[in-house]
N, C-alpha and C. Protein backbone atom coordinates (compact mmCIF):
# COMPACT_ATOMS: atom_id res chain seq x y z
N UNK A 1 1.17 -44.62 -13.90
CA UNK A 1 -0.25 -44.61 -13.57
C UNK A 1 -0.48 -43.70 -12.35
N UNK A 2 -1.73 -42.72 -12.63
CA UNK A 2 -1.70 -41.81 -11.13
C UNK A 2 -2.08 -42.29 -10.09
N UNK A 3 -2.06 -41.58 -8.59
CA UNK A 3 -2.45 -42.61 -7.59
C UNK A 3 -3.95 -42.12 -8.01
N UNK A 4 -4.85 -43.83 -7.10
CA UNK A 4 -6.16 -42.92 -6.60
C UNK A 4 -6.09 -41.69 -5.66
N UNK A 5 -7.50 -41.00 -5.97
CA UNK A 5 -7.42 -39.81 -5.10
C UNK A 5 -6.74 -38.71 -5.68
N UNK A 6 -5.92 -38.72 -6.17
CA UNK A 6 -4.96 -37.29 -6.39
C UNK A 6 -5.08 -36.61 -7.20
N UNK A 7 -6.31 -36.79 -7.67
CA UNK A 7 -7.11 -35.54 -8.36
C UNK A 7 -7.86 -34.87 -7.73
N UNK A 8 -8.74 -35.42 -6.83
CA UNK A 8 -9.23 -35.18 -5.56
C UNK A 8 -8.37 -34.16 -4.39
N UNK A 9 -7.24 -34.85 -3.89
CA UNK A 9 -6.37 -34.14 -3.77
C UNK A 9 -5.40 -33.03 -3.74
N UNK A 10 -5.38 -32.89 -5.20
CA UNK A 10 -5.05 -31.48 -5.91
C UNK A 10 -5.91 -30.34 -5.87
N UNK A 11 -7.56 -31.00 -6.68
CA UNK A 11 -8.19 -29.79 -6.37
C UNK A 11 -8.69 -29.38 -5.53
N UNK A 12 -8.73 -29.90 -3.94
CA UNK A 12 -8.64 -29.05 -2.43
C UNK A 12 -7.20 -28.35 -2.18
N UNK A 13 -6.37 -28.55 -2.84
CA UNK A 13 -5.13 -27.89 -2.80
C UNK A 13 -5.32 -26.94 -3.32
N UNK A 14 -5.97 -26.67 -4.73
CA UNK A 14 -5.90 -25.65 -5.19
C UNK A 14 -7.42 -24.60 -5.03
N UNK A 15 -8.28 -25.16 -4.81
CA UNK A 15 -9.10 -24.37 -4.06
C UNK A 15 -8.61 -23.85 -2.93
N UNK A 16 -8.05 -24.13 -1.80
CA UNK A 16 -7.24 -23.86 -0.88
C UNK A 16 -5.84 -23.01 -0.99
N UNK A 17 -5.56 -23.02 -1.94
CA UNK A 17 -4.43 -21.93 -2.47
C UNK A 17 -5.53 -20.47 -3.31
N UNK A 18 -6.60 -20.83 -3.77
CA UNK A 18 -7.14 -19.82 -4.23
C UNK A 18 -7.91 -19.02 -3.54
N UNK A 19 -8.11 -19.43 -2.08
CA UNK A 19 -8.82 -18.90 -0.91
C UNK A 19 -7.72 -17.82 -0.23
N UNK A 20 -6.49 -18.81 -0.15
CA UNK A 20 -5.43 -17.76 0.39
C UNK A 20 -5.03 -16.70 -0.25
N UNK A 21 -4.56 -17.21 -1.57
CA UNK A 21 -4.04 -15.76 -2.57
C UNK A 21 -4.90 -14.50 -2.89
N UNK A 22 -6.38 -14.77 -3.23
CA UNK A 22 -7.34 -13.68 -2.86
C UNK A 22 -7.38 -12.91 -1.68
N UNK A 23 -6.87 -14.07 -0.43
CA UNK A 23 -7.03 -12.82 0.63
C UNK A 23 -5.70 -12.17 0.86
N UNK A 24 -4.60 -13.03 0.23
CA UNK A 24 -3.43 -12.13 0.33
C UNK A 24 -3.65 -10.84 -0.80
N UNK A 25 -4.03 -10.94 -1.50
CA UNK A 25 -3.82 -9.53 -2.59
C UNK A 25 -5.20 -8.69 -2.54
N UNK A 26 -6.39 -9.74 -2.12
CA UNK A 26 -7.57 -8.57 -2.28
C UNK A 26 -8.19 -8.59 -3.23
N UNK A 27 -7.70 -9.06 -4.11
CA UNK A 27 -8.52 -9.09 -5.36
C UNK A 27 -8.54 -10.30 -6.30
N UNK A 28 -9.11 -10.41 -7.34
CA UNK A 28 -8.67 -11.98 -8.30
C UNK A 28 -8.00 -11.53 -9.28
N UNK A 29 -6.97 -10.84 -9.19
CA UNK A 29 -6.08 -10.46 -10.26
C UNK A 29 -4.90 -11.16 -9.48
N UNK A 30 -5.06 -12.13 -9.38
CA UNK A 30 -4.15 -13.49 -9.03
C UNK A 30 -3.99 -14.22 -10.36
N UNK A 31 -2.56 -14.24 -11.04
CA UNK A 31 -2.08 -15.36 -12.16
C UNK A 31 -2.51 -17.01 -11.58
N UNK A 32 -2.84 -17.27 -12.80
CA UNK A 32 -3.37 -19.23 -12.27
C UNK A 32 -2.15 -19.57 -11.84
N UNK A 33 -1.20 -19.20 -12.28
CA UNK A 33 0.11 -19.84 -12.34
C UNK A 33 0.76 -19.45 -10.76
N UNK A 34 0.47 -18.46 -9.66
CA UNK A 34 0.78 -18.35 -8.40
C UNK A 34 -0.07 -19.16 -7.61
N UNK A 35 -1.15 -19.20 -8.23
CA UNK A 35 -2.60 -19.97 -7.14
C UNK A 35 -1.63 -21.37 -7.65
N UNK A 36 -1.23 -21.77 -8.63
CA UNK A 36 -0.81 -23.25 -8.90
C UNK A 36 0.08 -23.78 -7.79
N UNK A 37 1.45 -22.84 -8.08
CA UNK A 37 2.35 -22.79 -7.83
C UNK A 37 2.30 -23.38 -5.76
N UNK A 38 1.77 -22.65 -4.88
CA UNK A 38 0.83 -22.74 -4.18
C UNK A 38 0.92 -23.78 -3.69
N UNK A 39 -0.45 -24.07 -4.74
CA UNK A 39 -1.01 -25.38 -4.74
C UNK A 39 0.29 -26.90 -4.64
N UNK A 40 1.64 -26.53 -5.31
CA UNK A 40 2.01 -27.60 -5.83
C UNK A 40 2.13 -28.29 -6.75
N UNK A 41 1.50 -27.54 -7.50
CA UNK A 41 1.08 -28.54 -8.86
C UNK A 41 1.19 -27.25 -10.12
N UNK A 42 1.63 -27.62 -11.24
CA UNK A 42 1.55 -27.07 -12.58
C UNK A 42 0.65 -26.27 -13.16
N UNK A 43 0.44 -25.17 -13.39
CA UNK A 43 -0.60 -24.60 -13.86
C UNK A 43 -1.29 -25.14 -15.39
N UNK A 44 -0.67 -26.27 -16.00
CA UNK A 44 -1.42 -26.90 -16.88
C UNK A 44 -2.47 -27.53 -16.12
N UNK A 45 -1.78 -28.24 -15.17
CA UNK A 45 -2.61 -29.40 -14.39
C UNK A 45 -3.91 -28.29 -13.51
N UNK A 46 -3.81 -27.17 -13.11
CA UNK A 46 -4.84 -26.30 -12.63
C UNK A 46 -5.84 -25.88 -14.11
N UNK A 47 -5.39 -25.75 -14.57
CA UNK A 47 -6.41 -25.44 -16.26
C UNK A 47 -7.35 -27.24 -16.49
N UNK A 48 -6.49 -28.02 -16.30
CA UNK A 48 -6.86 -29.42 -16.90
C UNK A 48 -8.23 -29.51 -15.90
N UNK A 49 -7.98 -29.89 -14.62
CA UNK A 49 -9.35 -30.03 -13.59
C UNK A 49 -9.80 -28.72 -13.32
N UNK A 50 -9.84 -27.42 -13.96
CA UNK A 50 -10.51 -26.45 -13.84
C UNK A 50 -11.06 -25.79 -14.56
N UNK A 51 -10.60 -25.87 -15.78
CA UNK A 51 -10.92 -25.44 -17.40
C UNK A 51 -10.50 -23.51 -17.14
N UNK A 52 -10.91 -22.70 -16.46
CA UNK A 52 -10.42 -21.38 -16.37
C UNK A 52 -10.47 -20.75 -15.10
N UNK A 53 -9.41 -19.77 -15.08
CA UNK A 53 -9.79 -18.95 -13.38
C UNK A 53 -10.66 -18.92 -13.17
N UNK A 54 -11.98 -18.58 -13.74
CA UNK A 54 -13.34 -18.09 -13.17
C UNK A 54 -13.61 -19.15 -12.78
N UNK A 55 -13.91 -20.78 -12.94
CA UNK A 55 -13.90 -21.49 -12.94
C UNK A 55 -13.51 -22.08 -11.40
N UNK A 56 -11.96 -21.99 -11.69
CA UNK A 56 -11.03 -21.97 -10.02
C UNK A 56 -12.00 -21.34 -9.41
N UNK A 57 -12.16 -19.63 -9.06
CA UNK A 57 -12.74 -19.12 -8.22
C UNK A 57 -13.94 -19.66 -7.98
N UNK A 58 -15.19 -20.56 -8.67
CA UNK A 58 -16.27 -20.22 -8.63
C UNK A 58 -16.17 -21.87 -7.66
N UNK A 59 -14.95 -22.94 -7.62
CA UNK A 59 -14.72 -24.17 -6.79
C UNK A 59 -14.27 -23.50 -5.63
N UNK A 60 -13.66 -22.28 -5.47
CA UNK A 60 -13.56 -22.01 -4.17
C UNK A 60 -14.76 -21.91 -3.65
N UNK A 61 -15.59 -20.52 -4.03
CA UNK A 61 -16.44 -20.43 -3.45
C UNK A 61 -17.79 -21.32 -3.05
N UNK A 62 -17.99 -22.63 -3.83
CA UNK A 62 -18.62 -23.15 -4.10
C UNK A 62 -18.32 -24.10 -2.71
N UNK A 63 -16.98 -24.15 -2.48
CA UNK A 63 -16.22 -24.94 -1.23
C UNK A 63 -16.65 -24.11 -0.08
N UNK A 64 -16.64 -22.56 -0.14
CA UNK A 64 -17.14 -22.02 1.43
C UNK A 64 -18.48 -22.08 1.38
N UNK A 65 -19.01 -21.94 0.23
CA UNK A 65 -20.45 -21.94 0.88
C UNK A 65 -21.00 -23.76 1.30
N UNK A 66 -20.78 -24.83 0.90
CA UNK A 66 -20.40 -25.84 1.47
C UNK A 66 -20.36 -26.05 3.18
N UNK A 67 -19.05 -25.19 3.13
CA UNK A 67 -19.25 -25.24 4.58
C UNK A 67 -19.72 -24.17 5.17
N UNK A 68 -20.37 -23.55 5.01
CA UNK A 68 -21.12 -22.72 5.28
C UNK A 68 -22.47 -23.39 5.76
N UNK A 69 -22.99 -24.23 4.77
CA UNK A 69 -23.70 -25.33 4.68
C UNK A 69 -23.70 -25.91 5.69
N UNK A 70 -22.85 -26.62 5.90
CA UNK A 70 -22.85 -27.72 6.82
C UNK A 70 -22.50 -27.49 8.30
N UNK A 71 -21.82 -26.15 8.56
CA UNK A 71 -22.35 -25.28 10.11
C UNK A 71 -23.77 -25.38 10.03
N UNK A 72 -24.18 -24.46 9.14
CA UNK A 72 -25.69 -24.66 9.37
C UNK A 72 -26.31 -26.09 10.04
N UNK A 73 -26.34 -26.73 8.93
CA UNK A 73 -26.79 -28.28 9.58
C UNK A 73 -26.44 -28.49 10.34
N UNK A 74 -25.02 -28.76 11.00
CA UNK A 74 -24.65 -29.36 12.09
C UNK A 74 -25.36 -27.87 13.73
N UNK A 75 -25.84 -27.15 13.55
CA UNK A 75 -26.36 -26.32 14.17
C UNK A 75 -27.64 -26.32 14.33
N UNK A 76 -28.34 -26.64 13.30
CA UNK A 76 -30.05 -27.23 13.24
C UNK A 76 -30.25 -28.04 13.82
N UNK A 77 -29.05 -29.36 14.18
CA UNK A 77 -29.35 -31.01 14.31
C UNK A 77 -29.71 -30.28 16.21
N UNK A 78 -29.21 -29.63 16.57
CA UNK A 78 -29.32 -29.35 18.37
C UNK A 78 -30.23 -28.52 18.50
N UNK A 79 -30.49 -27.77 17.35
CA UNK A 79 -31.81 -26.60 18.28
C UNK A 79 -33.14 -27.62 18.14
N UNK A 80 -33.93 -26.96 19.08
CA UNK A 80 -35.30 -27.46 19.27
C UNK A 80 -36.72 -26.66 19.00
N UNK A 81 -36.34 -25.70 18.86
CA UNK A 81 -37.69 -24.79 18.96
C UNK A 81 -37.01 -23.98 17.53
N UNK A 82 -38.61 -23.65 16.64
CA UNK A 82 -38.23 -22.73 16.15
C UNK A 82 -37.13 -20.89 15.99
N UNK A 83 -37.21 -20.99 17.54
CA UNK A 83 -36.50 -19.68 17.76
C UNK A 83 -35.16 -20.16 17.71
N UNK A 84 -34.65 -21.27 18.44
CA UNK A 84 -33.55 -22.00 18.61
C UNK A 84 -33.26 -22.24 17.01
N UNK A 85 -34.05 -22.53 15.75
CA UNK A 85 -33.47 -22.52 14.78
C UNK A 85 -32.97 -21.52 13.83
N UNK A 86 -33.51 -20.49 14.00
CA UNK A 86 -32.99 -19.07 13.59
C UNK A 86 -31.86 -18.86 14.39
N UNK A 87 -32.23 -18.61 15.25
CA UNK A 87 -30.75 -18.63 16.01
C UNK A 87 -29.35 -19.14 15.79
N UNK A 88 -29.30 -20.10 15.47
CA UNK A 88 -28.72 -21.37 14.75
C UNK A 88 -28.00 -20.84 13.25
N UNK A 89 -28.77 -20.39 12.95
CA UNK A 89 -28.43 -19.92 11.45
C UNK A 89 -27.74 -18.68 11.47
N UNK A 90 -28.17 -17.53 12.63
CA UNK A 90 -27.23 -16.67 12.64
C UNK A 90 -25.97 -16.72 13.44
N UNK A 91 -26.15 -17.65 14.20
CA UNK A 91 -23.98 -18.30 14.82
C UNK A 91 -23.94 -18.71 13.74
N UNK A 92 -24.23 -19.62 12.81
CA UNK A 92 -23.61 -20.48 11.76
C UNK A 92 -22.89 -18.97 10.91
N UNK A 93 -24.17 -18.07 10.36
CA UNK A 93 -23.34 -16.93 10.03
C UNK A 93 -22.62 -16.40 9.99
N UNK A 94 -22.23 -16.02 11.50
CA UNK A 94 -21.21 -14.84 11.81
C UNK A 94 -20.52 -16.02 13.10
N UNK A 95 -20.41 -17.36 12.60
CA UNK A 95 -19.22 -17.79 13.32
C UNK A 95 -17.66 -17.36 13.29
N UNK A 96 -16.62 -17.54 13.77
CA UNK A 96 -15.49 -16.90 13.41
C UNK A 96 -14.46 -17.08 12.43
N UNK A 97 -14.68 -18.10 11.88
CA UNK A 97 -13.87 -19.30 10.52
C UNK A 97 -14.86 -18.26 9.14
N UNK A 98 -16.32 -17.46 9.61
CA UNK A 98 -16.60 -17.04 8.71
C UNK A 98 -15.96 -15.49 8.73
N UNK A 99 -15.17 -15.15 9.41
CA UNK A 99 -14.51 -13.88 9.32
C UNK A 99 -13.10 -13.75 9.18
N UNK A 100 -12.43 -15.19 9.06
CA UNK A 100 -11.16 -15.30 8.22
C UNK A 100 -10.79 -14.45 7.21
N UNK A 101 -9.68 -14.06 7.50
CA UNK A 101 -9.71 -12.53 6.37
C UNK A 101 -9.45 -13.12 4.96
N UNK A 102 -8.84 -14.29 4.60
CA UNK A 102 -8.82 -14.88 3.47
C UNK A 102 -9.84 -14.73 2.80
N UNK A 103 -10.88 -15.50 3.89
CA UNK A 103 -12.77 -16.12 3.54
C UNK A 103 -13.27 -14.55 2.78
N UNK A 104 -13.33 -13.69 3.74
CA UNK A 104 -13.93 -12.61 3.59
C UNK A 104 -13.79 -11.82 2.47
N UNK A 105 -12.37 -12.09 1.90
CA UNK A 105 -11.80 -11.37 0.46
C UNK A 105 -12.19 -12.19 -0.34
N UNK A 106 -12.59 -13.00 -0.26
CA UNK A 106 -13.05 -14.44 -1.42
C UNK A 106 -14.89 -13.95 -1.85
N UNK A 107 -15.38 -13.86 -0.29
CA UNK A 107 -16.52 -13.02 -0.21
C UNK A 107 -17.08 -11.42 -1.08
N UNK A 108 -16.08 -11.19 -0.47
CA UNK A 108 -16.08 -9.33 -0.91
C UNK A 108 -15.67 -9.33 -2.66
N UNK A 109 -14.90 -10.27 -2.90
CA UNK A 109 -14.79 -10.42 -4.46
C UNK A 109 -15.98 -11.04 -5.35
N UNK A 110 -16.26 -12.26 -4.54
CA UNK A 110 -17.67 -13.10 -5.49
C UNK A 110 -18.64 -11.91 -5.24
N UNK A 111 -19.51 -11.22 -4.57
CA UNK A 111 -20.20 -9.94 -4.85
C UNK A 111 -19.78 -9.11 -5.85
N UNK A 112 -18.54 -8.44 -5.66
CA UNK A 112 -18.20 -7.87 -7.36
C UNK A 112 -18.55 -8.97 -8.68
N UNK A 113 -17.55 -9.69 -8.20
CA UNK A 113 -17.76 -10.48 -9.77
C UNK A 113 -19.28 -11.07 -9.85
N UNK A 114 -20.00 -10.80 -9.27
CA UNK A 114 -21.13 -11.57 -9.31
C UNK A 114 -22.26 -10.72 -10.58
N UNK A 115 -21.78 -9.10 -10.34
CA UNK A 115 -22.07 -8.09 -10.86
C UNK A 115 -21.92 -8.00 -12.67
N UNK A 116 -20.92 -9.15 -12.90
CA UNK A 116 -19.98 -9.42 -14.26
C UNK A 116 -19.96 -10.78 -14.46
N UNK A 117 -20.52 -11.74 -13.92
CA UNK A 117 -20.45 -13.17 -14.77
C UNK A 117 -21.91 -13.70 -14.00
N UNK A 118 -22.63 -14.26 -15.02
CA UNK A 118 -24.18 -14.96 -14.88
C UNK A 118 -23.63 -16.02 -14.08
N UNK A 119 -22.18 -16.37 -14.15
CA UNK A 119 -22.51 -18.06 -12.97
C UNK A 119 -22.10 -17.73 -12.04
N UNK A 120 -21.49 -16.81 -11.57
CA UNK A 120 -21.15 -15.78 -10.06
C UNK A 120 -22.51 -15.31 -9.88
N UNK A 121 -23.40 -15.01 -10.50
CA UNK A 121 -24.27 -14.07 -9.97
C UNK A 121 -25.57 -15.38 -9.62
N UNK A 122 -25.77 -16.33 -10.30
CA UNK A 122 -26.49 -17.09 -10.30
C UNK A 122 -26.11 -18.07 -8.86
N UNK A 123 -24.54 -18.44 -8.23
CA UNK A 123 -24.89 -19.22 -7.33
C UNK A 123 -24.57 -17.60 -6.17
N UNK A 124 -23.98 -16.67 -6.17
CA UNK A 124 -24.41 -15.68 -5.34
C UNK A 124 -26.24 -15.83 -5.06
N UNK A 125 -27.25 -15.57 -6.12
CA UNK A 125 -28.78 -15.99 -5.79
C UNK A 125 -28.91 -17.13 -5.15
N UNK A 126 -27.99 -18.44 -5.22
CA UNK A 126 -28.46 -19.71 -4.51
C UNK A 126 -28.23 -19.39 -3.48
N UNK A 127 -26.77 -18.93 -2.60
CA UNK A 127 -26.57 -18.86 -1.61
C UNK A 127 -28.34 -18.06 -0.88
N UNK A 128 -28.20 -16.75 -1.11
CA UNK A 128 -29.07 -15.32 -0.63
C UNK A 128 -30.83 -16.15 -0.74
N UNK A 129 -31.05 -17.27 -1.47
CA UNK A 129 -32.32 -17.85 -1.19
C UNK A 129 -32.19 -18.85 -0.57
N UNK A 130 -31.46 -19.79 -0.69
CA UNK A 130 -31.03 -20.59 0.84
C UNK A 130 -31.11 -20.30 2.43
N UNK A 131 -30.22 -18.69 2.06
CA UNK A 131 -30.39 -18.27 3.46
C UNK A 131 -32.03 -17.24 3.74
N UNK A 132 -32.21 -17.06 3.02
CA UNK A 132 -33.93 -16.37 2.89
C UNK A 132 -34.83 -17.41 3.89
N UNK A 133 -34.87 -18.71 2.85
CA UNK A 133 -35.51 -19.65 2.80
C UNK A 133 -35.59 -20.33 4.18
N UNK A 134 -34.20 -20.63 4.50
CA UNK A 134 -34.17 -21.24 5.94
C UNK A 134 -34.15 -20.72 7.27
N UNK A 135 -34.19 -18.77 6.96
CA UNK A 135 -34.64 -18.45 7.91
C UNK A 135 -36.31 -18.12 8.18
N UNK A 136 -36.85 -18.30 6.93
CA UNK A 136 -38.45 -17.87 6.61
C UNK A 136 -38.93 -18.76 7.02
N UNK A 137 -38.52 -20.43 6.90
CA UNK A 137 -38.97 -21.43 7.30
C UNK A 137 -39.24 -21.48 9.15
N UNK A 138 -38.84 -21.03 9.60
CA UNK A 138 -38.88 -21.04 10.74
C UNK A 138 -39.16 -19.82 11.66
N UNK A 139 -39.17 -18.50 10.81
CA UNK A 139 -39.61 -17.55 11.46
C UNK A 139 -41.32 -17.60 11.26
N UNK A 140 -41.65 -18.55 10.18
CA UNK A 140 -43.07 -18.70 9.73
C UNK A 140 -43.74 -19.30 11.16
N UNK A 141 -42.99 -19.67 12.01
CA UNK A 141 -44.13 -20.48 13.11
C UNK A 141 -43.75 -19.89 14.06
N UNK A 142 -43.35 -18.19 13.81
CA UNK A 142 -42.83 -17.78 15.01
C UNK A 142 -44.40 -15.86 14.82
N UNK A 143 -44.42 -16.02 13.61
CA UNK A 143 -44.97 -14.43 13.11
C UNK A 143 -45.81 -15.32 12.08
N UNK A 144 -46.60 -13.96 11.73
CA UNK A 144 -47.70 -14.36 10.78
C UNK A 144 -46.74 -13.83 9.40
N UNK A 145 -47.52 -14.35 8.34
CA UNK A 145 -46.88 -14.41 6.69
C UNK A 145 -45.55 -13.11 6.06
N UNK A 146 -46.31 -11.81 6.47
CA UNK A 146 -45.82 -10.74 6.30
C UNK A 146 -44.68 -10.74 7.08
N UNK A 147 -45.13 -10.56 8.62
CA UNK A 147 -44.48 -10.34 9.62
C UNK A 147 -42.90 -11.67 9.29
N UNK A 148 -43.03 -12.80 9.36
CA UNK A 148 -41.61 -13.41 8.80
C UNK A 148 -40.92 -12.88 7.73
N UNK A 149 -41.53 -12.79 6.89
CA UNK A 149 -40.78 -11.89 5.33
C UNK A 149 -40.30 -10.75 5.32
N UNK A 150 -40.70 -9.75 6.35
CA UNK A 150 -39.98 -8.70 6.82
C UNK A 150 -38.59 -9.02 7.93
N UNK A 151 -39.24 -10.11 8.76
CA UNK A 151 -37.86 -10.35 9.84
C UNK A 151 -36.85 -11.37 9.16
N UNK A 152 -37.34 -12.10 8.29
CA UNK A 152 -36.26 -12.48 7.23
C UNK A 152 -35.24 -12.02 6.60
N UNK A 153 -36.08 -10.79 6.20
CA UNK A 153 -35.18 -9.75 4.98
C UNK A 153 -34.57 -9.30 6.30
N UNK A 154 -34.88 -8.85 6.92
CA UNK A 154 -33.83 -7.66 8.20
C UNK A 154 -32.89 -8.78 8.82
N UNK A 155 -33.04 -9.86 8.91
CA UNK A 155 -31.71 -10.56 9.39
C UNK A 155 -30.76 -10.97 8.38
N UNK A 156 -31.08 -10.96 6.75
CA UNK A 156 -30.08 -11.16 5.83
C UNK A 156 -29.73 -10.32 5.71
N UNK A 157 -30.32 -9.11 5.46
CA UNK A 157 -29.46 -7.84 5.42
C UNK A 157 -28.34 -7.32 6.44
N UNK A 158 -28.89 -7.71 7.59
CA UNK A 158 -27.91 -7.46 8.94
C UNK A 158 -26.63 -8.47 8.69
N UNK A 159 -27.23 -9.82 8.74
CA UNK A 159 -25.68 -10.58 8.52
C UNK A 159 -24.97 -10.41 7.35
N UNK A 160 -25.65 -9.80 6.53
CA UNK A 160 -24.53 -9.54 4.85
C UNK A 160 -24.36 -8.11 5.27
N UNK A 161 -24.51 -7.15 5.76
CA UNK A 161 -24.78 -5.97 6.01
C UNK A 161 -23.38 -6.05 7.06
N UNK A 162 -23.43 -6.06 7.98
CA UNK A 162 -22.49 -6.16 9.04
C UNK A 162 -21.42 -7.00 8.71
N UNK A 163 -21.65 -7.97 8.21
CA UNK A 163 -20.51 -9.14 7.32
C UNK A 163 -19.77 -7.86 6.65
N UNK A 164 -20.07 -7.33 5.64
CA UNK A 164 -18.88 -6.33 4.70
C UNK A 164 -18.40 -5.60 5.13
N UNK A 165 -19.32 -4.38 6.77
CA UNK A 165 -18.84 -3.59 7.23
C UNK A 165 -17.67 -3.82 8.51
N UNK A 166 -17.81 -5.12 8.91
CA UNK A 166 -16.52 -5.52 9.00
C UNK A 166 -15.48 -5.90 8.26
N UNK A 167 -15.23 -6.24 7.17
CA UNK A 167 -14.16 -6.40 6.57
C UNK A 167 -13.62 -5.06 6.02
N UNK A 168 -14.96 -4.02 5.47
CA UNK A 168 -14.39 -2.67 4.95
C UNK A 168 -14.17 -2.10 5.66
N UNK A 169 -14.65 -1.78 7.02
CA UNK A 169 -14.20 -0.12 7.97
C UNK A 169 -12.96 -0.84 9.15
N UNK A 170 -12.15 0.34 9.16
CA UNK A 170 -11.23 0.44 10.29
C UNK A 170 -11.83 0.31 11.58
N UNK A 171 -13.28 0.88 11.91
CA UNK A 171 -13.83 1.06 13.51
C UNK A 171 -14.97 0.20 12.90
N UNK A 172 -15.16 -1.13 13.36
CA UNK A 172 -16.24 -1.73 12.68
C UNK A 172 -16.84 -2.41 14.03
N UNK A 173 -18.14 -2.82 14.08
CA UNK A 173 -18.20 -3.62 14.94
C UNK A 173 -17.42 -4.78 15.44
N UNK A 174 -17.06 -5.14 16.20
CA UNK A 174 -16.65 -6.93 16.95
C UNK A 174 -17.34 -7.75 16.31
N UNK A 175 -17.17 -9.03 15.74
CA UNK A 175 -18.24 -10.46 15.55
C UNK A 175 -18.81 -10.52 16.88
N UNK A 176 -18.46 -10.50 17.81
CA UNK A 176 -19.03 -10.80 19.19
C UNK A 176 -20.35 -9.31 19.12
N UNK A 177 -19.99 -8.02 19.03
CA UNK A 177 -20.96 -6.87 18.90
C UNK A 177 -21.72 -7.85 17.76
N UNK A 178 -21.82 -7.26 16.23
CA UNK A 178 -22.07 -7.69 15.68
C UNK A 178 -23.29 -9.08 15.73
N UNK A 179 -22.47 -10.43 16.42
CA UNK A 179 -23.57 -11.39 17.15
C UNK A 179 -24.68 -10.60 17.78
N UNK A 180 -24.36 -9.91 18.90
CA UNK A 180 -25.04 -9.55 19.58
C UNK A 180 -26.57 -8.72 19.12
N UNK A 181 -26.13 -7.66 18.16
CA UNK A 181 -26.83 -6.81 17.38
C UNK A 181 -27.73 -7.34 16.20
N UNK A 182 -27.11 -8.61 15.59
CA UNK A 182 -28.58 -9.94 15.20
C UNK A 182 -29.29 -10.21 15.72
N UNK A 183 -28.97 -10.95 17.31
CA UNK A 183 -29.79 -11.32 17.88
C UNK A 183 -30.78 -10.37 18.24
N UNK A 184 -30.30 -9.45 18.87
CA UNK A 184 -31.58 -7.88 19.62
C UNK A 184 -32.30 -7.67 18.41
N UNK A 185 -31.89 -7.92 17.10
CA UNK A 185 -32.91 -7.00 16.26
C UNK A 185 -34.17 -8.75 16.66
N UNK A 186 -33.73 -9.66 16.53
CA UNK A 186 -34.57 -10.76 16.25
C UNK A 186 -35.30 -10.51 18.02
N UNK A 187 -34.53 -10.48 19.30
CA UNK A 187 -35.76 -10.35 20.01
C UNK A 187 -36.31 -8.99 19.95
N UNK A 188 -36.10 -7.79 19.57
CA UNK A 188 -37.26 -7.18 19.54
C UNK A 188 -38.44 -7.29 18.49
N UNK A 189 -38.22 -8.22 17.98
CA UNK A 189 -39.56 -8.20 17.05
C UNK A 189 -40.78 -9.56 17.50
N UNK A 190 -39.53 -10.06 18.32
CA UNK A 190 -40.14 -11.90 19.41
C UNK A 190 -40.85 -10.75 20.48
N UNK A 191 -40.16 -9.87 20.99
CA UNK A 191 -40.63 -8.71 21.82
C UNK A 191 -42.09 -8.26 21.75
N UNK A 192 -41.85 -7.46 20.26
CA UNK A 192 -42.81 -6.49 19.70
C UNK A 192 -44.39 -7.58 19.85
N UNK A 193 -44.20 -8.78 19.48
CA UNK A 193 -44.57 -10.17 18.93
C UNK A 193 -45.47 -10.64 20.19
N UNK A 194 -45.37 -10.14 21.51
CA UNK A 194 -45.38 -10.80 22.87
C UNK A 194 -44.70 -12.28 22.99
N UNK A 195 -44.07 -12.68 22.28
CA UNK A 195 -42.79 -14.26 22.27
C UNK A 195 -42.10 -14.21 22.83
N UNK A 196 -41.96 -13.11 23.41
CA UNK A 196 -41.03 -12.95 24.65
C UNK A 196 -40.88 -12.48 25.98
């Protein structure tokens, strides 16, 4: 009889082996059977609670954006002011657990594949309106209608924007630059705004 839990168990193991092996090779032309292996466990038993690689990959990612998630929240619960909550959302962003080179190849891959499978591309859209959403929510009591929907779009673009061009270029910004260069675009428009 199996224990409790150890199905549970396994598949954070093997989500966790499929986070690493992507960032060791770069790509998802990873055999189930190395992500298993890994893991500990049988690559039947990775097919059984996963039904197919795409599958695997789509519990990884489904696991970072999770916690991706829940920086966020736990970052909302302390700010106080609308500005303090944007703010919030871009450390949660470009915290440093989010520039794990593993994370980032897991990243840089779900964008390709997102390009080639409707359920990659479909929670890629959940993530990108989540983060729309929760920064619009709060830039709304900071700018009038337009004015948020423009500083919305320019801070997702910056943190997905700067997010890749650090992982792709040799001379890339710092996360610390990078931080920095979110924030200035957001006060000059608190600036432009007199909010500041």
């Amino acid at each position: 009889m199996p224990k409790l839990g150890m199905e549970k168990i396994r598949r954070e193991a093997m989500i966790e082996a499929t986070i690493i092996e992507i960032g060791e090779v770069g790509s998802l032309n990873v055999p189930v059977s190395q992500i298993a292996r890994r893991a500990g466990i049988s690559p039947a038993l990775a097919h059984h609670y996963f039904g197919s690689k795409e599958q695997i990959f789509l519990a990884a990612m489904r696991h970072i954006l999770v916690v991706f998630k829940e920086s966020v929240s736990k970052r909302l619960k302390r700010a106080r002011t609308s500005e303090e909550r944007v703010r919030a959302i871009i450390d949660a962003s470009l915290e440093p657990k989010q520039f794990d080179r593993d994370v980032v190849s897991a990243w840089l891959n779900f964008y390709v594949k997102s390009l080639h499978s409707e359920e990659t591309s479909r929670l890629l859209r959940v993530y990108a309106r989540r983060l729309h959403s929760n920064l619009l929510f709060d830039l709304r009591q900071l700018f009038d209608e337009e004015t948020a929907e423009k500083v919305a779009q320019g801070l997702a673009s910056m943190i997905d924007g700067f997010y890749i061009r650090h992982a792709l270029q040799d001379v890339a910004p710092s996360r610390t630059d990078v931080h920095a260069l979110v924030n200035d675009y957001l006060d000059l428009w608190l600036a432009r705004e007199g909010l500041q």
